[in-house]
N, C-alpha and C. Protein backbone atom coordinates (compact mmCIF):
# COMPACT_ATOMS: atom_id res chain seq x y z
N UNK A 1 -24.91 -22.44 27.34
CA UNK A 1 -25.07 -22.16 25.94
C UNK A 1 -24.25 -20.91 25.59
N UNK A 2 -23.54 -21.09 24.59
CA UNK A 2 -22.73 -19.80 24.06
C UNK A 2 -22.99 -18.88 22.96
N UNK A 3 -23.67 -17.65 23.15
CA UNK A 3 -23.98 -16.67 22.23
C UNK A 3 -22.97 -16.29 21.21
N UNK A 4 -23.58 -15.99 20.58
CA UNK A 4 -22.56 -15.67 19.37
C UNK A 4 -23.15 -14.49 19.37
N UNK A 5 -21.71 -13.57 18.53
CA UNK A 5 -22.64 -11.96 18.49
C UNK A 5 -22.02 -11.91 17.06
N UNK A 6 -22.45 -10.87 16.43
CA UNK A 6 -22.45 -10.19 15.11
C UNK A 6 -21.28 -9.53 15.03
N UNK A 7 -20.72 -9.70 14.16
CA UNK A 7 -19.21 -9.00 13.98
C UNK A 7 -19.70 -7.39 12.55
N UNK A 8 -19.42 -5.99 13.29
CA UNK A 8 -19.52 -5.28 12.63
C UNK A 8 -18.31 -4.94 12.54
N UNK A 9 -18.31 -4.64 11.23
CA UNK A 9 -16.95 -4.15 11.18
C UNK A 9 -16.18 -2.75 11.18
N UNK A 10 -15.24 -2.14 11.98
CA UNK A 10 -14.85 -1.00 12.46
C UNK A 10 -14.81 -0.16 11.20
N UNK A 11 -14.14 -0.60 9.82
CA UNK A 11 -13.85 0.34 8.68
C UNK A 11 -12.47 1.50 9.31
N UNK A 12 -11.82 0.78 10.01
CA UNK A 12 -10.78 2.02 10.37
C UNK A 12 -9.43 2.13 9.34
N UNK A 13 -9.36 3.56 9.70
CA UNK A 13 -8.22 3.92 8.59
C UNK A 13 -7.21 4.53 9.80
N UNK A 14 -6.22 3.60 10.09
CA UNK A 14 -5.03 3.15 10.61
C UNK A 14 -3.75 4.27 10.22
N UNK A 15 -3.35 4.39 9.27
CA UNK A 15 -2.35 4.79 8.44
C UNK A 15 -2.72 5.01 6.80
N UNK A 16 -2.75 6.21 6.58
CA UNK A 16 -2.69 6.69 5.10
C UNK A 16 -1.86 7.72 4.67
N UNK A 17 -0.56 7.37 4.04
CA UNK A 17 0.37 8.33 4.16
C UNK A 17 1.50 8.15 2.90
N UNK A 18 2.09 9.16 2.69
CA UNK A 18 3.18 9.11 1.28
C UNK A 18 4.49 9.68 2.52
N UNK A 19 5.50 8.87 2.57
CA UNK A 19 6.69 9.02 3.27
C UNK A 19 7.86 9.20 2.48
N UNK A 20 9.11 9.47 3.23
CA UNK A 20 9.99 9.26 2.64
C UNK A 20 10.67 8.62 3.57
N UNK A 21 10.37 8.04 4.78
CA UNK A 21 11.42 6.76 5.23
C UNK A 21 10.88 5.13 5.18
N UNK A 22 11.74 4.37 5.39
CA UNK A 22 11.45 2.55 4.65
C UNK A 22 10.14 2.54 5.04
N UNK A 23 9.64 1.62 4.44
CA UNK A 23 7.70 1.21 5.00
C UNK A 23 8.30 0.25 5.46
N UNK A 24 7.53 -0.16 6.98
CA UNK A 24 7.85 -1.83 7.34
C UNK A 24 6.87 -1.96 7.77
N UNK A 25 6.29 -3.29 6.48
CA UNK A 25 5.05 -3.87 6.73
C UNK A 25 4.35 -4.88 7.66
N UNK A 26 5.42 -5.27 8.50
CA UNK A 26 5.44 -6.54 9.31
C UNK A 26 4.58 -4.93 10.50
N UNK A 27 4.88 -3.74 10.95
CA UNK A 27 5.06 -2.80 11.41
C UNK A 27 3.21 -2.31 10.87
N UNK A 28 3.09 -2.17 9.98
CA UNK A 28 1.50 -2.07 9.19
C UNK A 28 0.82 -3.29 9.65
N UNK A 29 1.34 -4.30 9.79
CA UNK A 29 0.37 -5.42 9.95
C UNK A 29 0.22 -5.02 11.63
N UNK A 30 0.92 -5.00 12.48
CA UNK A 30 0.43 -5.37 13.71
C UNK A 30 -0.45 -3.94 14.03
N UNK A 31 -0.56 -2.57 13.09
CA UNK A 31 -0.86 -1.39 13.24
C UNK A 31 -2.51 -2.02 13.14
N UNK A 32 -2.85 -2.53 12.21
CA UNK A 32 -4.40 -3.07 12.15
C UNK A 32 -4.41 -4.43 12.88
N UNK A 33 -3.85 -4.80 13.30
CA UNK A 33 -4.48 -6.36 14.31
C UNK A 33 -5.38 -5.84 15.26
N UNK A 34 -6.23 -6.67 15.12
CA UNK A 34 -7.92 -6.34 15.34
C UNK A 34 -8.32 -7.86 16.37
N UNK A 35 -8.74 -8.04 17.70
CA UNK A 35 -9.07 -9.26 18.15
C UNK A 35 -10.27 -10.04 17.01
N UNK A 36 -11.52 -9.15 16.69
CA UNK A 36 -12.23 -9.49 15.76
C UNK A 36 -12.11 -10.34 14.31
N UNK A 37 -10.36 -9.43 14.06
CA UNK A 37 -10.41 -10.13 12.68
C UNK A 37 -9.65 -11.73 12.68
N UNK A 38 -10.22 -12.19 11.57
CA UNK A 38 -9.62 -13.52 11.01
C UNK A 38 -8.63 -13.82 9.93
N UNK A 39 -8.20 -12.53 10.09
CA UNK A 39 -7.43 -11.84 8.39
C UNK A 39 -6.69 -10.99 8.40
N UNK A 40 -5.27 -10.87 8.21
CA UNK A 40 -4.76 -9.91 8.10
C UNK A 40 -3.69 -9.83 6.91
N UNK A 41 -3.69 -9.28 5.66
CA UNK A 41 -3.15 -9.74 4.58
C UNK A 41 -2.32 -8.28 4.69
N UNK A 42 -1.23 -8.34 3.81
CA UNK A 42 -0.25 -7.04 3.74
C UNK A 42 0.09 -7.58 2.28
N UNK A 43 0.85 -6.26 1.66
CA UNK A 43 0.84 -6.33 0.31
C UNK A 43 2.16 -5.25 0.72
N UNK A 44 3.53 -6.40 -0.17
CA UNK A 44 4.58 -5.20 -0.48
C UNK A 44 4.96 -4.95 -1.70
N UNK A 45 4.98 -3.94 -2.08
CA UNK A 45 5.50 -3.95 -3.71
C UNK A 45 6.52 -3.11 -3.43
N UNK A 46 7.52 -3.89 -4.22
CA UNK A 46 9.10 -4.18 -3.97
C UNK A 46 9.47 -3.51 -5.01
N UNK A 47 11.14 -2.91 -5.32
CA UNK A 47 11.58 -2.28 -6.25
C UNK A 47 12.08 -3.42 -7.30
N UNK A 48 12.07 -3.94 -8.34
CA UNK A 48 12.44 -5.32 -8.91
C UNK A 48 13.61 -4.55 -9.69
N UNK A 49 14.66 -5.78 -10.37
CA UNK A 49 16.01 -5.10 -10.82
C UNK A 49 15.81 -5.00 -12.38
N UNK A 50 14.20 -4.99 -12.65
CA UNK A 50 14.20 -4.92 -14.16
C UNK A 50 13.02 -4.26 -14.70
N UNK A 51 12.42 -3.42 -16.15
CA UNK A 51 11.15 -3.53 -15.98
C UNK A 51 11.28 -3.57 -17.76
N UNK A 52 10.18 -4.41 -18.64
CA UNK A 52 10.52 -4.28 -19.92
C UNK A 52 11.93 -4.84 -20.83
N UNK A 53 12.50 -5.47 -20.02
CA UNK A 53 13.65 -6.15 -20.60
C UNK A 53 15.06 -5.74 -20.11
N UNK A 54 14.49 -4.54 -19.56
CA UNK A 54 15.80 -4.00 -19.24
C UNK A 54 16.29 -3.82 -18.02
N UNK A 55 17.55 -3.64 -17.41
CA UNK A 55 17.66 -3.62 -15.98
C UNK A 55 17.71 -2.88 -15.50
N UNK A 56 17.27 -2.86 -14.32
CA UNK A 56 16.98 -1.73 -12.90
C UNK A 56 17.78 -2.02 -12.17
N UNK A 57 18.35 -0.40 -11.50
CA UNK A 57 19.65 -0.67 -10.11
C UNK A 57 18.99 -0.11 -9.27
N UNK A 58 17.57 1.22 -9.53
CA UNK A 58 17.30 1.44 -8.31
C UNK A 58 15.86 2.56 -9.11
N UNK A 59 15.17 3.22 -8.04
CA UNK A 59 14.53 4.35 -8.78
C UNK A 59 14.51 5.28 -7.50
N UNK A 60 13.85 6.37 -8.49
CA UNK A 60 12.59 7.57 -7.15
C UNK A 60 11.93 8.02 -7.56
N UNK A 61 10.86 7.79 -6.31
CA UNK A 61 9.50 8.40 -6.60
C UNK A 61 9.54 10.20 -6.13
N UNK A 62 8.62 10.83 -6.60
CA UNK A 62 8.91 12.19 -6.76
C UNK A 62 7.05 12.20 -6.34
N UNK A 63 6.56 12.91 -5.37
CA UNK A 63 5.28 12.95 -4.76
C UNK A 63 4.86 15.02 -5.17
N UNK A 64 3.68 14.57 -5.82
CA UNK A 64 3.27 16.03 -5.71
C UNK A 64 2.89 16.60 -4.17
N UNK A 65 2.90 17.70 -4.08
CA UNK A 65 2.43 18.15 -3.02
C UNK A 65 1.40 17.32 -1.81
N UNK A 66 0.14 17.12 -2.98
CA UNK A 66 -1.18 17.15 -2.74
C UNK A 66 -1.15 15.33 -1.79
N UNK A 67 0.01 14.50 -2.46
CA UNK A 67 0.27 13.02 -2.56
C UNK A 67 -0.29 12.55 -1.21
N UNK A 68 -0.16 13.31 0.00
CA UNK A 68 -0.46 12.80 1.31
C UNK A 68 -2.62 12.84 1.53
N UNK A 69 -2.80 13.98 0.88
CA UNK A 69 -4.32 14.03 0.89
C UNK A 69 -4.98 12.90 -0.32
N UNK A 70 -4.19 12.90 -1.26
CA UNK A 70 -4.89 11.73 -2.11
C UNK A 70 -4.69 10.50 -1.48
N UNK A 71 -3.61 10.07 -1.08
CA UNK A 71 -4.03 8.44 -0.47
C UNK A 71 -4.95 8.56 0.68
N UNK A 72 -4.71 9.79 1.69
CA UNK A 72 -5.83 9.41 2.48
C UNK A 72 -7.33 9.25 1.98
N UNK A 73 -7.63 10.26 0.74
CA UNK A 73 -9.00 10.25 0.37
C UNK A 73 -8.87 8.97 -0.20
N UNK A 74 -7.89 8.49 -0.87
CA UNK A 74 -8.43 7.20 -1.50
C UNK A 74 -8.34 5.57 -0.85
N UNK A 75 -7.56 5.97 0.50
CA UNK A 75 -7.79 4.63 0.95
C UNK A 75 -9.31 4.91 2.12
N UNK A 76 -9.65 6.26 2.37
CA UNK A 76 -11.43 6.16 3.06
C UNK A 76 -12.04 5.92 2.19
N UNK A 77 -12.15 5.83 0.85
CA UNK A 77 -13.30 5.84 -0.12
C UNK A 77 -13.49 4.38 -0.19
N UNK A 78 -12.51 3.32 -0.45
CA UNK A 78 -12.16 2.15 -0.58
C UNK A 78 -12.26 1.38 0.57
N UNK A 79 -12.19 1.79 2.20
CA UNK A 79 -12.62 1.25 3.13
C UNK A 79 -14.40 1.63 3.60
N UNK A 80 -14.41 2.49 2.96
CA UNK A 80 -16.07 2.93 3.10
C UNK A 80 -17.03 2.24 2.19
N UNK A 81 -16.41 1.12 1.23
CA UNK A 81 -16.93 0.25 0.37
C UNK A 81 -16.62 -0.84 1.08
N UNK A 82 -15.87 -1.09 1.97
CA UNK A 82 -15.05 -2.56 2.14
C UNK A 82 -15.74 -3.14 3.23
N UNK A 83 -15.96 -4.34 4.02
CA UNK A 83 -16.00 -5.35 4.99
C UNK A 83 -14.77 -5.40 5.56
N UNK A 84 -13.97 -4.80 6.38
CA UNK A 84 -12.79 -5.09 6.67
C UNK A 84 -12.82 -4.21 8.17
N UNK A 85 -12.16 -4.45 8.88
CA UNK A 85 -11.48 -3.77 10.39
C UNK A 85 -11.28 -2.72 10.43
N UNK A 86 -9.66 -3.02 9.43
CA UNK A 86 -8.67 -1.70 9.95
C UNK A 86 -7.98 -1.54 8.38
N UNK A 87 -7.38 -0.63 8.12
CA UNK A 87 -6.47 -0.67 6.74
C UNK A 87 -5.26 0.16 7.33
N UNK A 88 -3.97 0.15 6.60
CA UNK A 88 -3.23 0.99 6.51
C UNK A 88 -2.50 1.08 5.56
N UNK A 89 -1.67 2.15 4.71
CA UNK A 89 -1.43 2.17 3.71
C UNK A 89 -0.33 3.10 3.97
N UNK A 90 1.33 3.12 3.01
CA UNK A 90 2.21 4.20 3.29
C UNK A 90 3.24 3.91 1.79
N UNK A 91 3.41 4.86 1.32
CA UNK A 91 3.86 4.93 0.39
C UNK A 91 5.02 5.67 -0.06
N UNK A 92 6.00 4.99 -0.18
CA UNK A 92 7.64 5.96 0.08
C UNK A 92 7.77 6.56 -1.23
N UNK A 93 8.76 7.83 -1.34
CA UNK A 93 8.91 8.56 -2.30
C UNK A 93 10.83 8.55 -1.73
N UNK A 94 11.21 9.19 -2.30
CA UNK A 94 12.84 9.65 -2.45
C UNK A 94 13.99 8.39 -3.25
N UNK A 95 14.92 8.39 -3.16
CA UNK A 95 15.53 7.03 -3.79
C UNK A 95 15.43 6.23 -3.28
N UNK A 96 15.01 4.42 -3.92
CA UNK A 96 15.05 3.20 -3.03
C UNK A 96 15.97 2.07 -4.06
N UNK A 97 16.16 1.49 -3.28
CA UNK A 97 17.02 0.24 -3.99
C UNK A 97 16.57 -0.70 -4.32
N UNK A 98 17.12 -1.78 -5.23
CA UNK A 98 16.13 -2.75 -5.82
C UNK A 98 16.30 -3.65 -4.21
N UNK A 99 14.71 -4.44 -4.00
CA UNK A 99 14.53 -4.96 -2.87
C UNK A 99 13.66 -3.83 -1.71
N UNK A 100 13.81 -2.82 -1.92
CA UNK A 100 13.17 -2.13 -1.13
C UNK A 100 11.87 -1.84 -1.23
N UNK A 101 10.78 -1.50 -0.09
CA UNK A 101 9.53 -1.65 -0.11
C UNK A 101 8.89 -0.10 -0.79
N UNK A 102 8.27 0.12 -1.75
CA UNK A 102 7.90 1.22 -2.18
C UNK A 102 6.38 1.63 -1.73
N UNK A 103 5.89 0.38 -1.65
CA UNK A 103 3.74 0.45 -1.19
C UNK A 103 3.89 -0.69 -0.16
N UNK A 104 3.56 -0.36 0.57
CA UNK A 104 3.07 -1.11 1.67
C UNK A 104 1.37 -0.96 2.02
N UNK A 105 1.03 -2.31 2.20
CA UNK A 105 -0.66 -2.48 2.42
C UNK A 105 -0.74 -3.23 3.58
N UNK A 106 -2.02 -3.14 4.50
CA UNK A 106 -1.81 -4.48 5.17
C UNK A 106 -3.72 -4.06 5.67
N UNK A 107 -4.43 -5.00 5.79
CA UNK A 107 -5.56 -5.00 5.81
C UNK A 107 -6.13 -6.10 6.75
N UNK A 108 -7.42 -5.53 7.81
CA UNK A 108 -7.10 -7.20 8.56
C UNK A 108 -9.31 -6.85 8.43
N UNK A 109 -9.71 -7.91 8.53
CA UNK A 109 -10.97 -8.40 8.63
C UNK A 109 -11.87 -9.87 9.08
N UNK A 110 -12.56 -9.76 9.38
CA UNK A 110 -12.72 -10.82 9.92
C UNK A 110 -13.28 -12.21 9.32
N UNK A 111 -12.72 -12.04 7.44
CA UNK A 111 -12.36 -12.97 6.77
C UNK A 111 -11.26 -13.07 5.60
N UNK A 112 -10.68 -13.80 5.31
CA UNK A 112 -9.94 -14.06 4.17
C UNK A 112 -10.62 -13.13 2.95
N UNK A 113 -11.02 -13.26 2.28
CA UNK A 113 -11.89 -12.93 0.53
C UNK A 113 -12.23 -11.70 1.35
N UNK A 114 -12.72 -10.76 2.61
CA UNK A 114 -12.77 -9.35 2.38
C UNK A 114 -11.27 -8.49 2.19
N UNK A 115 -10.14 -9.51 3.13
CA UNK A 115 -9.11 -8.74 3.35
C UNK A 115 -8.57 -8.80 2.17
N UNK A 116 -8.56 -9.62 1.13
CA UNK A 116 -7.76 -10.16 0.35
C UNK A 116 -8.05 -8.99 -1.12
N UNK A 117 -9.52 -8.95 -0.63
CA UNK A 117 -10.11 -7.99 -1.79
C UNK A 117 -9.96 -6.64 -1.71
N UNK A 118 -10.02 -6.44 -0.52
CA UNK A 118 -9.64 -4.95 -0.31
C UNK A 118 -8.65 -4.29 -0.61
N UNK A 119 -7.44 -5.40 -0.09
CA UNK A 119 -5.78 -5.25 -0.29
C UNK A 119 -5.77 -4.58 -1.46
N UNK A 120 -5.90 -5.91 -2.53
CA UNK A 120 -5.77 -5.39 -3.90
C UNK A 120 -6.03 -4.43 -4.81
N UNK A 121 -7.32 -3.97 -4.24
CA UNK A 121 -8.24 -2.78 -4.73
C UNK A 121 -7.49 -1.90 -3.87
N UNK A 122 -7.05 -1.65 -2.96
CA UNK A 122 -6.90 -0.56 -2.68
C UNK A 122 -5.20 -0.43 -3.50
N UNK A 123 -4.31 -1.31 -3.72
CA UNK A 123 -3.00 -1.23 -4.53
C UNK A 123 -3.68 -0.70 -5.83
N UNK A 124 -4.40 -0.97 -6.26
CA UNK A 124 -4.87 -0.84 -7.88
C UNK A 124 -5.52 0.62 -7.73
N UNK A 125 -5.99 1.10 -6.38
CA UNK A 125 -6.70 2.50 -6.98
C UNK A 125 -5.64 3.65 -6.57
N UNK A 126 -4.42 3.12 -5.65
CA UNK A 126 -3.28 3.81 -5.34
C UNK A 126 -2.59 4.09 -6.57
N UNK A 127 -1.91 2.68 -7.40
CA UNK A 127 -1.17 3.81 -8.60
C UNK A 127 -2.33 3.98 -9.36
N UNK A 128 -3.51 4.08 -9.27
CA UNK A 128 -4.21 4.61 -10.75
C UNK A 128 -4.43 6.16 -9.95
N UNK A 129 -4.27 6.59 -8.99
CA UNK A 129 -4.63 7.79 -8.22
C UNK A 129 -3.86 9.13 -7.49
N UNK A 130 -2.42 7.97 -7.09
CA UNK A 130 -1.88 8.68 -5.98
C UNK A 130 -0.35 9.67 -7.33
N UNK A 131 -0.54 10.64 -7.28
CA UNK A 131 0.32 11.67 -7.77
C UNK A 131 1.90 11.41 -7.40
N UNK A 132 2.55 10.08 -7.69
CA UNK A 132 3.55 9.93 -7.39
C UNK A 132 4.66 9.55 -8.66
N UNK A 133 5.31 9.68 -8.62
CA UNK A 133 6.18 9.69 -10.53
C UNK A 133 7.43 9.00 -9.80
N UNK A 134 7.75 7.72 -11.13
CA UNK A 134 8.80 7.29 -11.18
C UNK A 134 9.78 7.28 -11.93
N UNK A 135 11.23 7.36 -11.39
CA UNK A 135 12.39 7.64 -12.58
C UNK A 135 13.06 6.18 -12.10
N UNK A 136 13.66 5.32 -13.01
CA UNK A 136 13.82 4.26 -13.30
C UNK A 136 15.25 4.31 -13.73
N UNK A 137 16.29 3.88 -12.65
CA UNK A 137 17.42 4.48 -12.99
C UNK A 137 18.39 3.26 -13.69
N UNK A 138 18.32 3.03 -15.10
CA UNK A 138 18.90 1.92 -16.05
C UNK A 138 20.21 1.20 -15.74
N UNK A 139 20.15 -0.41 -15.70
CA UNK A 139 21.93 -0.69 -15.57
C UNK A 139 22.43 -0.29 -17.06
N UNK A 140 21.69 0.13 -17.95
CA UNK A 140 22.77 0.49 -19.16
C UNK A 140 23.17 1.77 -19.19
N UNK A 141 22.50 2.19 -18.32
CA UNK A 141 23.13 3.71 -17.79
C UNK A 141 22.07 4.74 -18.23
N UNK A 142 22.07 5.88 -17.82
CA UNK A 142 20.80 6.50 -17.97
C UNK A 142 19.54 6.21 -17.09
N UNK A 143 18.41 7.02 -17.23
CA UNK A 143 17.51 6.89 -16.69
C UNK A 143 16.23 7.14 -17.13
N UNK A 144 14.82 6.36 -17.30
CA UNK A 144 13.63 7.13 -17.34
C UNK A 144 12.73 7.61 -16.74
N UNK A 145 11.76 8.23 -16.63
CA UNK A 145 10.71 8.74 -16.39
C UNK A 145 9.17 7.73 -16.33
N UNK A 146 8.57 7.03 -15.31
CA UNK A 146 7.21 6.16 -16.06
C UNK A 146 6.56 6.42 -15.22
N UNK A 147 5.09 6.64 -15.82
CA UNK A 147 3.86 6.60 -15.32
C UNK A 147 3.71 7.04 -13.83
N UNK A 148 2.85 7.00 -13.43
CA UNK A 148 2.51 7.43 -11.30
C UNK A 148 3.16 6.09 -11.25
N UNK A 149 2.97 5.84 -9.38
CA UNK A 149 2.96 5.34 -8.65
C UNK A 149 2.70 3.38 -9.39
């Protein structure tokens, strides 16, 4: 007869960090592979070549000081709510090109719908949180200034 045991889950925080070299998420994912989990979802948000109608050749993020202590506090707060393993989270600042990875997520648990939920919530409380500013550098030339992270 084969016991089954109870899967608790670790809640580990893997990686929480504001960088300035590439994120590679394939690199985040195997950082949380967990034998336990059944789940391991990653989340890249990419530099796109447009935003509002207009076109994008590239941007940079500009990190306050503080940028490395806020994602860590905010991806423990968000795994201290979560069902999940492991998390990791890294978030580049300096110039990137369109195509390049700016947030990297990757979350593993030992189901689909926790990892999946966590991912997201934790992308959504990163730019509502993390002190990071973007300049948006225009193909019509020029550049702006928008919102955090």
């Amino acid at each position: 007869m084969t016991t089954l045991r109870a899967h608790t889950p670790a809640r580990r925080v893997v990686l929480a960090r504001v960088t300035s070299e590439p994120v590679d998420v394939d690199a985040l994912a195997r950082a949380v592979a967990d034998a336990a989990a059944g789940a391991v979802v990653t989340f890249a948000g990419v530099v796109r070549d447009h935003d509002d109608g207009r076109g994008v050749t590239g941007l940079k993020y500009v990190a306050h000081p503080d940028a490395d202590d806020v994602v860590r506090r905010v991806v423990e707060q968000v795994v201290a709510r979560s069902d999940v393993d492991a998390v990791a989270c890294v978030h580049r600042v300096g110039a990137l090109a369109v195509g390049q990875c700016a947030l990297g997520v990757a979350v593993s648990a030992a189901h689909r719908q926790q990892a999946f939920a966590t991912a997201a919530e934790l992308v959504d409380e990163i730019k509502t949180h993390l002190p990071v500013w973007k300049r948006q550098d225009l193909a019509a030339g020029g550049h702006e200034w928008v919102n955090s992270a």
